[in-house]
C-alpha atoms as a PDB file:
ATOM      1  CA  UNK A   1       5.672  -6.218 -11.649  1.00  0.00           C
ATOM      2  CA  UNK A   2       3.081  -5.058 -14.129  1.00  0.00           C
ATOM      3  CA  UNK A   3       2.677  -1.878 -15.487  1.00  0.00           C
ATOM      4  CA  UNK A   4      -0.196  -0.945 -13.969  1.00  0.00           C
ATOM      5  CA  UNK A   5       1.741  -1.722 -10.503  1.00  0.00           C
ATOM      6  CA  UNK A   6       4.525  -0.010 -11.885  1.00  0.00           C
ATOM      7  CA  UNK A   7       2.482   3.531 -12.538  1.00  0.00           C
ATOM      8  CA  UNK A   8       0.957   3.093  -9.446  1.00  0.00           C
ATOM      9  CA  UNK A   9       4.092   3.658  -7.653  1.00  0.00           C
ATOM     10  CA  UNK A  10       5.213   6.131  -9.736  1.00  0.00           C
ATOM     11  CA  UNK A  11       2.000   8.203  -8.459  1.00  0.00           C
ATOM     12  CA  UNK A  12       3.086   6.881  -5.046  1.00  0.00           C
ATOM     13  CA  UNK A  13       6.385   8.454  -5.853  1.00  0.00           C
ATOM     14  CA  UNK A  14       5.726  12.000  -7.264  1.00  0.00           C
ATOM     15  CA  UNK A  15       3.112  12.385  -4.524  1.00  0.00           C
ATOM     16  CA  UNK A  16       3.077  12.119  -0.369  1.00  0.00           C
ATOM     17  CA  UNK A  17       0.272   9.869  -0.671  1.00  0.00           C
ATOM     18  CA  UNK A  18      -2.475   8.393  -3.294  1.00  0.00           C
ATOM     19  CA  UNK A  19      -6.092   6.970  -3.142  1.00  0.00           C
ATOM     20  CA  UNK A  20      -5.967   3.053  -3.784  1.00  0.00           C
ATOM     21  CA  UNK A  21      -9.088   0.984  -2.964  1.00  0.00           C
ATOM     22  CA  UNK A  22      -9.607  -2.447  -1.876  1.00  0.00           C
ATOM     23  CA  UNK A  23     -11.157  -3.046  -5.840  1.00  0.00           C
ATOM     24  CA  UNK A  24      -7.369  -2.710  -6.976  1.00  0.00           C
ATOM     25  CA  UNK A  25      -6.782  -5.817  -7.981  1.00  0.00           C
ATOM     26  CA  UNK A  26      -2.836  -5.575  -7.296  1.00  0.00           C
ATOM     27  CA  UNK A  27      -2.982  -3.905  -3.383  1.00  0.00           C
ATOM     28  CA  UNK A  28      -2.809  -7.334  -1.778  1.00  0.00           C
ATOM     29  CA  UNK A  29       0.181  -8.156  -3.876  1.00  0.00           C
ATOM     30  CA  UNK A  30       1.922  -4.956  -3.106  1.00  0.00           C
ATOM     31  CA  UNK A  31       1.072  -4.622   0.450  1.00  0.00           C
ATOM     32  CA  UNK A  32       2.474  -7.778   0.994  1.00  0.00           C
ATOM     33  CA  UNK A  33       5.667  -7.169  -0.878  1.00  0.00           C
ATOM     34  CA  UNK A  34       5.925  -4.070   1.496  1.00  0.00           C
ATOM     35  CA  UNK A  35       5.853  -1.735  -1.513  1.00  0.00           C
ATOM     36  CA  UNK A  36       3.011   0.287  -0.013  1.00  0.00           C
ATOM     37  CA  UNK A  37       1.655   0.786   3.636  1.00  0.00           C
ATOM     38  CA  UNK A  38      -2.104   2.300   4.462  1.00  0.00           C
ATOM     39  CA  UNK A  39      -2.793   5.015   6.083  1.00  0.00           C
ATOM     40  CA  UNK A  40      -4.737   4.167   9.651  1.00  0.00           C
ATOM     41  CA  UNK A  41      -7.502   6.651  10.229  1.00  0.00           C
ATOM     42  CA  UNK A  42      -8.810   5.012  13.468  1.00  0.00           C
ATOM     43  CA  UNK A  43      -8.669   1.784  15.265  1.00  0.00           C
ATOM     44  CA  UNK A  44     -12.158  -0.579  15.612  1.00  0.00           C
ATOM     45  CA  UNK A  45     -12.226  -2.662  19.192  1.00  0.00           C
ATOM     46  CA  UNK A  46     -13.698  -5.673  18.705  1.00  0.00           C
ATOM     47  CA  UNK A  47     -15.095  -7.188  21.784  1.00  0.00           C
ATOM     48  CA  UNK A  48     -14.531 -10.669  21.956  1.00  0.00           C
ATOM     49  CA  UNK A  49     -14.714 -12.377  25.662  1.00  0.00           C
ATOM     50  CA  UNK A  50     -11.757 -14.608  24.930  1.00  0.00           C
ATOM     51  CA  UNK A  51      -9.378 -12.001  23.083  1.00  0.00           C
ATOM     52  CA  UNK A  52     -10.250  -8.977  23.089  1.00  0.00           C
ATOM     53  CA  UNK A  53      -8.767  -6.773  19.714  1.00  0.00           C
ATOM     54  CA  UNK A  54      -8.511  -3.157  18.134  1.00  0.00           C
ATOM     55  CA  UNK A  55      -8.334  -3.543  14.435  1.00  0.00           C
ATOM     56  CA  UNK A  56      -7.188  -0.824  12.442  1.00  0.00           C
ATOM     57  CA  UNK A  57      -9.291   1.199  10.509  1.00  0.00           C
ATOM     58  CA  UNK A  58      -7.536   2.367   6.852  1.00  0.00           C
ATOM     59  CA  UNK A  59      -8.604   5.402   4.833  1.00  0.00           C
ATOM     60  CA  UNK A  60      -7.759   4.178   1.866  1.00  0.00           C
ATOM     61  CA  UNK A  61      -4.696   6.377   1.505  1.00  0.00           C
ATOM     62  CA  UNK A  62      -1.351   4.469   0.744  1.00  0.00           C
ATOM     63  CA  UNK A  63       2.238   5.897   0.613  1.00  0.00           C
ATOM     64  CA  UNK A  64       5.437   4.061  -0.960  1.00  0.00           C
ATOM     65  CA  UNK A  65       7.758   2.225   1.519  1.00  0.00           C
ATOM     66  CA  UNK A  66      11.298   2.563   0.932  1.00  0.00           C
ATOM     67  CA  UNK A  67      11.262  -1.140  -0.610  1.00  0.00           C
ATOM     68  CA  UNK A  68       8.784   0.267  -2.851  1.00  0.00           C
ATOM     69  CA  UNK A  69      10.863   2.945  -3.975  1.00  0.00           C
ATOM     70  CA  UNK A  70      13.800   0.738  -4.804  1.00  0.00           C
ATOM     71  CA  UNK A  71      11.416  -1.711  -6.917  1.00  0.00           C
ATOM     72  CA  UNK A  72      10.385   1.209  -8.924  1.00  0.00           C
ATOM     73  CA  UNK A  73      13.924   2.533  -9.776  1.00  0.00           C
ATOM     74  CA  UNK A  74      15.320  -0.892 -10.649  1.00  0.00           C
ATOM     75  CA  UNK A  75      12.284  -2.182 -12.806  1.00  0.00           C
ATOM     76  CA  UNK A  76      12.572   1.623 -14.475  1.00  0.00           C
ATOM     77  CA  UNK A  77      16.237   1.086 -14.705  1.00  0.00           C
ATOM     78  CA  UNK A  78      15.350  -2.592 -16.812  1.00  0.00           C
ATOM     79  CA  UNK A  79      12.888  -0.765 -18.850  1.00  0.00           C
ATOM     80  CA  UNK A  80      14.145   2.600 -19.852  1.00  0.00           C
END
């Protein structure tokens, strides 16, 4: 973790929720650590003969998992 990952989910922390485009260079990372989750505004169907699919539509809101929360304590924990 970086710091700029680590403030992030401090923000995450102190507040219910916080705005994090798909420019962040570090959501991928974090979303797939399950560190953060999006917040799904809607749900897209795409209409595809074969399969037919909703995709989720995100806000751009994100709130800290529980995993999250415990990756930000122990790195603070290593650094303070």
């Amino acid at each position: 973790m970086n710091v700029s990952m680590f403030f992030k989910l401090r923000k995450a922390l102190k507040k219910d929720k916080i705005l994090l485009t798909n420019e962040y260079k570090h959501l991928d990372f974090m979303v797939e650590n399950e560190w953060i989750v999006g917040e799904i505004i809607d749900y897209k169907e795409i209409d595809d003969p074969v399969v037919p699919m909703l995709l989720p539509v995100y806000s751009g809101y994100v709130s800290i998992t529980p995993k999250g929360k415990e990756q930000y304590y122990s790195v603070r924990n290593k650094w303070g």
